[in-house]
PDB file of N, CA and C in Angstrom:
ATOM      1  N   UNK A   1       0.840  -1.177   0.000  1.00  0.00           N
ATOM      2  CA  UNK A   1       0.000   0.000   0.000  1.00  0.00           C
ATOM      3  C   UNK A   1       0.883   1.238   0.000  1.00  0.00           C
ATOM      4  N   UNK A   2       0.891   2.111  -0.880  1.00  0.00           N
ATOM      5  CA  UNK A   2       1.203   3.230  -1.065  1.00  0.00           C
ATOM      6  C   UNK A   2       0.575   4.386  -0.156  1.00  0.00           C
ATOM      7  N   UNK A   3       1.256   5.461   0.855  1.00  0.00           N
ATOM      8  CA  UNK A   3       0.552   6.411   1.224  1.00  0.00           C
ATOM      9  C   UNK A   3       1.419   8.012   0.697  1.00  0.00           C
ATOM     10  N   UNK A   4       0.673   8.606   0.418  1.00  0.00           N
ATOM     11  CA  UNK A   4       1.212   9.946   0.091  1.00  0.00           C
ATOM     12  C   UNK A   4       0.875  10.868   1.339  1.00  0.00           C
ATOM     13  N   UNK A   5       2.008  11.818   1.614  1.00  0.00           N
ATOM     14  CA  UNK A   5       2.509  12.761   2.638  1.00  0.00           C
ATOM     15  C   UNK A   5       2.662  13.920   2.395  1.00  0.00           C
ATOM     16  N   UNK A   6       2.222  14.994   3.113  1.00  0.00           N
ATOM     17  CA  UNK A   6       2.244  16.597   2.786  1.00  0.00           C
ATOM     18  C   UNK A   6       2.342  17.060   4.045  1.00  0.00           C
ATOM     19  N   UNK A   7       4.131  18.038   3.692  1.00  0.00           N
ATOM     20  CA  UNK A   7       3.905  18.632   4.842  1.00  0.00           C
ATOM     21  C   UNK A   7       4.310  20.322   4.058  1.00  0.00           C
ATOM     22  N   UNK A   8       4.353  20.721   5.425  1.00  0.00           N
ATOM     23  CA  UNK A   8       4.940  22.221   4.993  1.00  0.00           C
ATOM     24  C   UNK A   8       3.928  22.545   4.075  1.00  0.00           C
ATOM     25  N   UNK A   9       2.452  23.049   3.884  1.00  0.00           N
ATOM     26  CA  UNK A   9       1.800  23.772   3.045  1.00  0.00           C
ATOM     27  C   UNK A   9       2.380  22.752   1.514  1.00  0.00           C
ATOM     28  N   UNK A  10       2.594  21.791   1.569  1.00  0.00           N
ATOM     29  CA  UNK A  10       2.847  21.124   0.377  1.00  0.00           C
ATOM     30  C   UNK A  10       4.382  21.317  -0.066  1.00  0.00           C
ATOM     31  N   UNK A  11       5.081  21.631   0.591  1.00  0.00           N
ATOM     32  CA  UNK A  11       6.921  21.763   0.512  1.00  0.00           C
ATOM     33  C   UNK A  11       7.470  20.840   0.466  1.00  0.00           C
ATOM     34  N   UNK A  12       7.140  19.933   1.296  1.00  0.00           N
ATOM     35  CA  UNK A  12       7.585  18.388   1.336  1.00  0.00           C
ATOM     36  C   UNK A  12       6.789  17.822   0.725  1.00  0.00           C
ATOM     37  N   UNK A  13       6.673  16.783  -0.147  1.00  0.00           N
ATOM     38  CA  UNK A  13       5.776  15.594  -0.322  1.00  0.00           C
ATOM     39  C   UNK A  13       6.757  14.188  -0.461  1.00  0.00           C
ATOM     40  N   UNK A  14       5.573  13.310   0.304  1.00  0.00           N
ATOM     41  CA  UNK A  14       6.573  12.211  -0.231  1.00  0.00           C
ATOM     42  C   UNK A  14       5.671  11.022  -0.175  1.00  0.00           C
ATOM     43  N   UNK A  15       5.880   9.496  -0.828  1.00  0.00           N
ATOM     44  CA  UNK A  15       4.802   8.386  -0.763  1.00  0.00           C
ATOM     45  C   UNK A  15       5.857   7.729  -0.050  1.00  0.00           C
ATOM     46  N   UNK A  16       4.989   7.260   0.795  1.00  0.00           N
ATOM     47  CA  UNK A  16       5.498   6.067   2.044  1.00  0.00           C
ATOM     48  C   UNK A  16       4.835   4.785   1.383  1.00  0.00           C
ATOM     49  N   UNK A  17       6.085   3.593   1.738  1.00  0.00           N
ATOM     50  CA  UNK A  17       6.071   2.742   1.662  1.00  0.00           C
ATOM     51  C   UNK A  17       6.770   1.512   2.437  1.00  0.00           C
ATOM     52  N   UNK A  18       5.961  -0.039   2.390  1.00  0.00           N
ATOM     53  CA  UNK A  18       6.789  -0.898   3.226  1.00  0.00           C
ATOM     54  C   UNK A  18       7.678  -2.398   2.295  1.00  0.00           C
ATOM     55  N   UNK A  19       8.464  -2.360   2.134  1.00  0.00           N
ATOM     56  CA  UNK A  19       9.608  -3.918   1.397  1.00  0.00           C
ATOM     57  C   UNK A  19       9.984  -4.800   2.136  1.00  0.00           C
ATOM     58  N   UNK A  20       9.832  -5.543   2.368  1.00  0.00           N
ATOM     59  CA  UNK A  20      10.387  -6.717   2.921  1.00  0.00           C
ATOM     60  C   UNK A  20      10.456  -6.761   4.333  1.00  0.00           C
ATOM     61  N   UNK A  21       9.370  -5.610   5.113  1.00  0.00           N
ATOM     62  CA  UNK A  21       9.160  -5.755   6.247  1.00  0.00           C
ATOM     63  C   UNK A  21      10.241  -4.362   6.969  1.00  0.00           C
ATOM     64  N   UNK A  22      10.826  -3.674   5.849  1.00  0.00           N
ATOM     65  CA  UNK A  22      11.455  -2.397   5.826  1.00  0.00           C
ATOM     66  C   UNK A  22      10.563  -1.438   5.500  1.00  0.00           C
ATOM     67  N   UNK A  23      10.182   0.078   6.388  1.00  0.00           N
ATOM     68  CA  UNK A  23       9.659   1.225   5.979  1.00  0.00           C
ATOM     69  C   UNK A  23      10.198   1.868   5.534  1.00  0.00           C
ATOM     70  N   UNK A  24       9.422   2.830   4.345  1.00  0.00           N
ATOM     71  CA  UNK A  24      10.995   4.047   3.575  1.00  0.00           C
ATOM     72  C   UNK A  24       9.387   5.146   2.895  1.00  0.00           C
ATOM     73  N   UNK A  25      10.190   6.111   2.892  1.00  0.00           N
ATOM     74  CA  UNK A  25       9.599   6.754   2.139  1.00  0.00           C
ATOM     75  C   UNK A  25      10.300   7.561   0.391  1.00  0.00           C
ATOM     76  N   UNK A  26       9.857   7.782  -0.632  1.00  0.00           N
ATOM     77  CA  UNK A  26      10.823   8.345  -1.432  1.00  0.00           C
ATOM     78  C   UNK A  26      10.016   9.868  -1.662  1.00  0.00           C
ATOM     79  N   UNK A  27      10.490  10.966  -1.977  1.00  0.00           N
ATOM     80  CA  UNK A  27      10.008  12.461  -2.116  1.00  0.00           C
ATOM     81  C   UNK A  27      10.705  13.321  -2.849  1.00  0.00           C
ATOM     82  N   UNK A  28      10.105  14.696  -2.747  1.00  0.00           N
ATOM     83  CA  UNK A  28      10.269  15.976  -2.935  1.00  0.00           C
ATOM     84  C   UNK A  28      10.789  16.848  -1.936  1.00  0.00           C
ATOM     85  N   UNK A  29      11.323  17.643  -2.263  1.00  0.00           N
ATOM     86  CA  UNK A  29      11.842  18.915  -1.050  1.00  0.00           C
ATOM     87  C   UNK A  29      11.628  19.847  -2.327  1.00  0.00           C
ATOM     88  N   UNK A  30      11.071  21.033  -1.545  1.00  0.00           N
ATOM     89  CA  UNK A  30      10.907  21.993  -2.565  1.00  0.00           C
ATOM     90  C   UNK A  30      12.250  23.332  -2.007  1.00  0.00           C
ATOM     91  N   UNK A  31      12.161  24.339  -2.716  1.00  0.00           N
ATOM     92  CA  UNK A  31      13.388  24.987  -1.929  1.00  0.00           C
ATOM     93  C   UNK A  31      13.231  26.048  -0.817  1.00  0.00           C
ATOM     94  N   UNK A  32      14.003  25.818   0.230  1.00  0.00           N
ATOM     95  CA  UNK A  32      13.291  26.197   1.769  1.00  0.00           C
ATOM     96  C   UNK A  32      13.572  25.577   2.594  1.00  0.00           C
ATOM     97  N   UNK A  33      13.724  26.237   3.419  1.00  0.00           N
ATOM     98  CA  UNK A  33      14.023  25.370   4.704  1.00  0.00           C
ATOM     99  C   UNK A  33      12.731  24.532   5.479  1.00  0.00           C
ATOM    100  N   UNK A  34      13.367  23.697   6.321  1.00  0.00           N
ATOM    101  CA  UNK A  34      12.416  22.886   6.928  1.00  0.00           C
ATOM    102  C   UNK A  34      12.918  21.974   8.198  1.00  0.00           C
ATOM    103  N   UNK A  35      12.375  21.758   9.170  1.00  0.00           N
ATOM    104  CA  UNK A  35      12.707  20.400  10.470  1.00  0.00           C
ATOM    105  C   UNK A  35      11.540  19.836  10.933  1.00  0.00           C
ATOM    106  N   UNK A  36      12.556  18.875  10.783  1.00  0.00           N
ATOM    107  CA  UNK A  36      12.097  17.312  10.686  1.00  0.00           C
ATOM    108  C   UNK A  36      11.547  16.659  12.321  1.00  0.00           C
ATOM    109  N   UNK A  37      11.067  16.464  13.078  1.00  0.00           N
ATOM    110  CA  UNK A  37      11.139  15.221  14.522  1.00  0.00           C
ATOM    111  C   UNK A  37      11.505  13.996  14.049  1.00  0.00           C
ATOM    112  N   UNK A  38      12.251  13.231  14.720  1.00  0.00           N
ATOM    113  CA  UNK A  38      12.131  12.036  14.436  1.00  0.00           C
ATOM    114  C   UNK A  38      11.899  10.844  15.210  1.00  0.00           C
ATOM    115  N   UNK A  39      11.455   9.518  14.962  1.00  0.00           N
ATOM    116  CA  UNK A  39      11.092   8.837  15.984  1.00  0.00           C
ATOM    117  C   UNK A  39      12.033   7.376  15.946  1.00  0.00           C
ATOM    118  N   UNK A  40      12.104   6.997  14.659  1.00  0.00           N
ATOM    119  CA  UNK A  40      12.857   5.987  14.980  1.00  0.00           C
ATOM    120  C   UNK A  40      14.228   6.499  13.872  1.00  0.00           C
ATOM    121  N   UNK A  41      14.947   5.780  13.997  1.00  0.00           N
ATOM    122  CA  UNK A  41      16.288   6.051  13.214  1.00  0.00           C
ATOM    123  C   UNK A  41      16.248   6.080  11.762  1.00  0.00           C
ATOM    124  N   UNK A  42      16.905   6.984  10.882  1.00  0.00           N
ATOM    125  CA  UNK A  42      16.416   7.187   9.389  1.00  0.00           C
ATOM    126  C   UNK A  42      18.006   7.985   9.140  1.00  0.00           C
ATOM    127  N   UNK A  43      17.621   7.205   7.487  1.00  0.00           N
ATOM    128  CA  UNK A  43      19.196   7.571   6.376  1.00  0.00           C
ATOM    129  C   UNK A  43      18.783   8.211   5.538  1.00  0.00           C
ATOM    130  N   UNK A  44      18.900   9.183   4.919  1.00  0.00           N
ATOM    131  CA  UNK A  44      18.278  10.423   4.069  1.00  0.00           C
ATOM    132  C   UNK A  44      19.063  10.031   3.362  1.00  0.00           C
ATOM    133  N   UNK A  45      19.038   9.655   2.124  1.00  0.00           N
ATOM    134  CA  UNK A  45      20.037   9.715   0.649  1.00  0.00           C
ATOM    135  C   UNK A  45      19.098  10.652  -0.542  1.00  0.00           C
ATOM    136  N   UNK A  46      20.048  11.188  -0.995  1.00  0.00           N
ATOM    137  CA  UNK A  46      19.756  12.441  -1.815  1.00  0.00           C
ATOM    138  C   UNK A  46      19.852  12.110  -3.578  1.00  0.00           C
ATOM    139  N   UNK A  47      18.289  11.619  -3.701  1.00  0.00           N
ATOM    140  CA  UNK A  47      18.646  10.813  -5.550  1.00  0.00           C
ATOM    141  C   UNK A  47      18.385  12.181  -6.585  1.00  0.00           C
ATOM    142  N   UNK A  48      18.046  13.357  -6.270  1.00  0.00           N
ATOM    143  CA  UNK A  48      18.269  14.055  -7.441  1.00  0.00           C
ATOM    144  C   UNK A  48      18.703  15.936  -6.795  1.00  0.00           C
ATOM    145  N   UNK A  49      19.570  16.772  -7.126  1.00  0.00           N
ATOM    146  CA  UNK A  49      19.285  18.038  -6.340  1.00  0.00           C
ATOM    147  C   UNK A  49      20.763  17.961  -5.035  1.00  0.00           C
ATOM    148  N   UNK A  50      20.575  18.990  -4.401  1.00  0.00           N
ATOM    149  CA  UNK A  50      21.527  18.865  -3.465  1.00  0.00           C
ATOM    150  C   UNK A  50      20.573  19.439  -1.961  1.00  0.00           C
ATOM    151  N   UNK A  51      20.901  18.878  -1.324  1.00  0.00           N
ATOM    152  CA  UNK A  51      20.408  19.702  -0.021  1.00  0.00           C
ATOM    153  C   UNK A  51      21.432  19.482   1.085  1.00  0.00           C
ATOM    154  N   UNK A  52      21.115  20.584   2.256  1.00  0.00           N
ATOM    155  CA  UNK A  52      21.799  21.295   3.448  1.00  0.00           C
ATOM    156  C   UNK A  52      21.139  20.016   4.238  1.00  0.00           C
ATOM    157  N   UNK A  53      22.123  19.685   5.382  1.00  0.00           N
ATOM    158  CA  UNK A  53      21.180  19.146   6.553  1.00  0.00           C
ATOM    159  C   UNK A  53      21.917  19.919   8.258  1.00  0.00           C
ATOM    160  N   UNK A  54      21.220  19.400   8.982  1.00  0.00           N
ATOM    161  CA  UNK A  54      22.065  20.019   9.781  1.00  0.00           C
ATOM    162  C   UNK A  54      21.366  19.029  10.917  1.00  0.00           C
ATOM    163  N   UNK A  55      22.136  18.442  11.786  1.00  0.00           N
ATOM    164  CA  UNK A  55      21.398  17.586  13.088  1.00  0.00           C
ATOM    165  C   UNK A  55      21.639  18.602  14.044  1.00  0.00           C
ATOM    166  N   UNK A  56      20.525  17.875  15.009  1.00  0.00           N
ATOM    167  CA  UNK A  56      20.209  19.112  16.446  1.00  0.00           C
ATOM    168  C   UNK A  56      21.614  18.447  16.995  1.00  0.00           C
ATOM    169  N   UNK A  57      22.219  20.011  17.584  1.00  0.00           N
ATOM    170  CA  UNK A  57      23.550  20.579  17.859  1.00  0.00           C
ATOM    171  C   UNK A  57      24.624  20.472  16.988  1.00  0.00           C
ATOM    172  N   UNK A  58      23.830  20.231  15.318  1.00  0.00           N
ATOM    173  CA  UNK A  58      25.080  19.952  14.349  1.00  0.00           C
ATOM    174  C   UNK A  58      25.692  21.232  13.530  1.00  0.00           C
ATOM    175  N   UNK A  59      26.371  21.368  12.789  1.00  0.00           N
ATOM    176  CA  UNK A  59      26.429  22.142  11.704  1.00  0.00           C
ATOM    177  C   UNK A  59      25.783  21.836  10.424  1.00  0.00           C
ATOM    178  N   UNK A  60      25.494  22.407   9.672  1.00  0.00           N
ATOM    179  CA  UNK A  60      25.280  22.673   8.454  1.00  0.00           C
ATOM    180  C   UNK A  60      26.314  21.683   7.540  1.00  0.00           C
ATOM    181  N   UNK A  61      25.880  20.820   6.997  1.00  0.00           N
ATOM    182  CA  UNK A  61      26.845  20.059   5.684  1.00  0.00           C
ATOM    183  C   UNK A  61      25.556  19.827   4.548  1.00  0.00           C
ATOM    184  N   UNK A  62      26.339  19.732   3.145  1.00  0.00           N
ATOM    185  CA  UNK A  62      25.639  19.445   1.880  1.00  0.00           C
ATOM    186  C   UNK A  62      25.997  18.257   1.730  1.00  0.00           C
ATOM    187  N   UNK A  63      24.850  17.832   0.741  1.00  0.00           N
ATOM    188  CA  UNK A  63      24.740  16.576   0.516  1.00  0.00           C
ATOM    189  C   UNK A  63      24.518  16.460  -0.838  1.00  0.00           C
ATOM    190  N   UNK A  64      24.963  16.469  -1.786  1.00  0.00           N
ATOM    191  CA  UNK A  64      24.290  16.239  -3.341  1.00  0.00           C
ATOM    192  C   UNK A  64      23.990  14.960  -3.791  1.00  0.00           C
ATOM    193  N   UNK A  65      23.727  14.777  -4.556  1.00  0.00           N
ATOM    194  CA  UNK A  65      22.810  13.203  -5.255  1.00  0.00           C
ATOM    195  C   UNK A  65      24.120  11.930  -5.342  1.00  0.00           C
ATOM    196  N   UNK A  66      23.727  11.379  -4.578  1.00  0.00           N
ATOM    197  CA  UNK A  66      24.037   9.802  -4.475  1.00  0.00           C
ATOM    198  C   UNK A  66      25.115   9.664  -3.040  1.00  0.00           C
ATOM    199  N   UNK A  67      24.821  10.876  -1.995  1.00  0.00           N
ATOM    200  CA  UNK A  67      25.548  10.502  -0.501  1.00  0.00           C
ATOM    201  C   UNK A  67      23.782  10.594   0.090  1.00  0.00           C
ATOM    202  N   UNK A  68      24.068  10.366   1.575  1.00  0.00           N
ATOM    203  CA  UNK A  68      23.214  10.236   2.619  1.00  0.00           C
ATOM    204  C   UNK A  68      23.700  10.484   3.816  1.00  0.00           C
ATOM    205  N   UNK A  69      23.183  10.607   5.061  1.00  0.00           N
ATOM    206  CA  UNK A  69      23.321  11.499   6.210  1.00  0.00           C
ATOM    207  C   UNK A  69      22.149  10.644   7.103  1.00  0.00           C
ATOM    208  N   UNK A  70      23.004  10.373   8.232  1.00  0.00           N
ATOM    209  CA  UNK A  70      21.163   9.515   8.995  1.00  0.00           C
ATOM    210  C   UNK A  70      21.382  10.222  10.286  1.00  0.00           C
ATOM    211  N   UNK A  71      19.801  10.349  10.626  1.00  0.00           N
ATOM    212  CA  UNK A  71      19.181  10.820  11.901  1.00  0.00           C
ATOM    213  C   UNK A  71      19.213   9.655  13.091  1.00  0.00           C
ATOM    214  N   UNK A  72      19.711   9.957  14.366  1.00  0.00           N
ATOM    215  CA  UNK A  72      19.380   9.179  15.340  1.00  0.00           C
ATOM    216  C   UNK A  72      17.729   9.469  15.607  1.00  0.00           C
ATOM    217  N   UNK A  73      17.439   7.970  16.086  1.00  0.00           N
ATOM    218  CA  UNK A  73      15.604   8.581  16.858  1.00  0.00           C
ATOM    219  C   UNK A  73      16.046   9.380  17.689  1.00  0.00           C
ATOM    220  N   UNK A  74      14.390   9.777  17.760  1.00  0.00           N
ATOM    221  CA  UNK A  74      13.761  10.195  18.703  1.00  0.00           C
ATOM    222  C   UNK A  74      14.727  11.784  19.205  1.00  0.00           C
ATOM    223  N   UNK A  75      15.554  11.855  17.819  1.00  0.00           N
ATOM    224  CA  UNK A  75      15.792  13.580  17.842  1.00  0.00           C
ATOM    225  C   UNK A  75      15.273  14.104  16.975  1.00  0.00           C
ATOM    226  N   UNK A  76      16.117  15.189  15.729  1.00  0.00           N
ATOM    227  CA  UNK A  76      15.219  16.463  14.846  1.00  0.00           C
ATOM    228  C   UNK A  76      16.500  16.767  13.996  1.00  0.00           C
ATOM    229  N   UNK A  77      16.083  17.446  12.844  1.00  0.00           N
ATOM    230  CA  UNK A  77      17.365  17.806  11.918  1.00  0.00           C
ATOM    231  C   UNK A  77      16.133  18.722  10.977  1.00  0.00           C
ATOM    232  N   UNK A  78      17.071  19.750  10.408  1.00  0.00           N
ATOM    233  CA  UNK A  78      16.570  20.728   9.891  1.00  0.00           C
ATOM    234  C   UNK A  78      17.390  20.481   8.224  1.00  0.00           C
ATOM    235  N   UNK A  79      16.496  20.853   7.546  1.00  0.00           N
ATOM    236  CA  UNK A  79      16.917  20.434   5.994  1.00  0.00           C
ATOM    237  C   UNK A  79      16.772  21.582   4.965  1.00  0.00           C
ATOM    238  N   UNK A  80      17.259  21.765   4.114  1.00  0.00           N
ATOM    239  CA  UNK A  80      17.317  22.886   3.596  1.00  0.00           C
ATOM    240  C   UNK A  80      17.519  22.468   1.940  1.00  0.00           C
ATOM    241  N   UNK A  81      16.596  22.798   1.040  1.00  0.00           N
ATOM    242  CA  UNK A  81      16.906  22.779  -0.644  1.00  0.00           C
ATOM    243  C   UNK A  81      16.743  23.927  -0.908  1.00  0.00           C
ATOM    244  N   UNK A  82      18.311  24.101  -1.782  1.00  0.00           N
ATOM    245  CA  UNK A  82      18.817  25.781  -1.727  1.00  0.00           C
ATOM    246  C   UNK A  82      18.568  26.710  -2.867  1.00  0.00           C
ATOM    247  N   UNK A  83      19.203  25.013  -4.311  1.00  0.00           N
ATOM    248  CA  UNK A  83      19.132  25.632  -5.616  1.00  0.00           C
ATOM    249  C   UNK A  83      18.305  24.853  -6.523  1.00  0.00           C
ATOM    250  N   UNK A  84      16.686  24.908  -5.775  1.00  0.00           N
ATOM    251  CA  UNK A  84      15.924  24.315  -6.079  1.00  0.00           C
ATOM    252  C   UNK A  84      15.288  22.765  -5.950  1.00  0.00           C
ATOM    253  N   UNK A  85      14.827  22.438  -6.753  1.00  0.00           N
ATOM    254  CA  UNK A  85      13.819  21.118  -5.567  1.00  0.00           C
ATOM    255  C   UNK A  85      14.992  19.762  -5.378  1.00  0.00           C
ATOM    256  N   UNK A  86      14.554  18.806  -4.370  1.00  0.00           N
ATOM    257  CA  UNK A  86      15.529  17.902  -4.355  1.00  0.00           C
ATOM    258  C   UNK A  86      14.769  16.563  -3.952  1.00  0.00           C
ATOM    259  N   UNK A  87      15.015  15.632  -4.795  1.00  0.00           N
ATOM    260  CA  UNK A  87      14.568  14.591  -4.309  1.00  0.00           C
ATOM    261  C   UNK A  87      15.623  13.641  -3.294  1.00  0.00           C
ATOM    262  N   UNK A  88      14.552  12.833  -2.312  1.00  0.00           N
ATOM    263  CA  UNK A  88      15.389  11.908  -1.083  1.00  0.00           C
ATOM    264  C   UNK A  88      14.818  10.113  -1.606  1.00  0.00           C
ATOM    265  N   UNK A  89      15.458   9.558  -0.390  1.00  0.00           N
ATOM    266  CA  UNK A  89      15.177   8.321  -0.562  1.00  0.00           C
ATOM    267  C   UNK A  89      14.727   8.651   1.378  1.00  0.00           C
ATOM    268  N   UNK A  90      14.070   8.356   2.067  1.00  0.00           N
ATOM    269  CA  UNK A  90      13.961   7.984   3.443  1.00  0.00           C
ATOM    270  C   UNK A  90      13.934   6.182   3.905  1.00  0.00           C
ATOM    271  N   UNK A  91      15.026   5.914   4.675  1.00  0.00           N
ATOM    272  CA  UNK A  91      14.791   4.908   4.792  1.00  0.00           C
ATOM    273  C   UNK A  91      14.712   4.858   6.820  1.00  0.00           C
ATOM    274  N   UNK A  92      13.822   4.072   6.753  1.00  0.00           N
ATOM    275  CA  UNK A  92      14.253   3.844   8.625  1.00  0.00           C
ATOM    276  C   UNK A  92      14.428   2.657   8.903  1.00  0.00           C
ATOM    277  N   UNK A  93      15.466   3.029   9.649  1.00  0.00           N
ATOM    278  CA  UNK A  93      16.711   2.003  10.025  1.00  0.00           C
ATOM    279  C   UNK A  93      16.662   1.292  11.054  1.00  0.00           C
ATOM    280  N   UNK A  94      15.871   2.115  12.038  1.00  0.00           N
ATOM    281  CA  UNK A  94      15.131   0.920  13.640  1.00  0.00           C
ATOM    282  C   UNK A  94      14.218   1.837  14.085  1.00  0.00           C
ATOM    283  N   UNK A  95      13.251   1.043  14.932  1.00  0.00           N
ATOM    284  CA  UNK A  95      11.849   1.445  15.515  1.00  0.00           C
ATOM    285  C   UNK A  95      11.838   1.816  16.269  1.00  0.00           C
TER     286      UNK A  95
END
């Protein structure tokens, strides 16, 4: 089952999905900043575009198409597409 996601007034979108007993979502980032909560652990890989991330108490690093950057749970990271839209891969990594 496919679910589609809107956040940010429609800034983010993305369709969630489940594989082999793995959750992920794949999306859009439009350009703008944005933060994230998170609950269980997740690897952001960046398949088209470049975007900023930054983890709570992190700095600011870029990421362009074909690296990734993962969130510990049950913290927050703020994301940023600078020079226009960017697509992700979301994968979560534990519950």
């Amino acid at each position: 089952m496919l679910k589609h996601n809107s956040y940010f007034d429609g800034g983010v979108q993305s369709i969630g999905f489940e594989r082999h007993g793995f959750k992920a979502t794949v999306g859009v980032i439009a350009t703008g900043e944005y933060h994230f909560n998170t609950g269980a652990a997740e690897r952001m890989t960046v398949i088209s575009g470049l975007l900023r991330a930054r983890l709570t108490g992190g700095e600011w690093q870029q990421y362009p198409a074909g690296t990734y950057f993962e969130i510990p749970a049950n913290s927050g990271f703020d994301v940023q597409a600078v020079s226009g839209p960017a697509a992700y891969l979301c994968e979560f990594i534990s519950s």
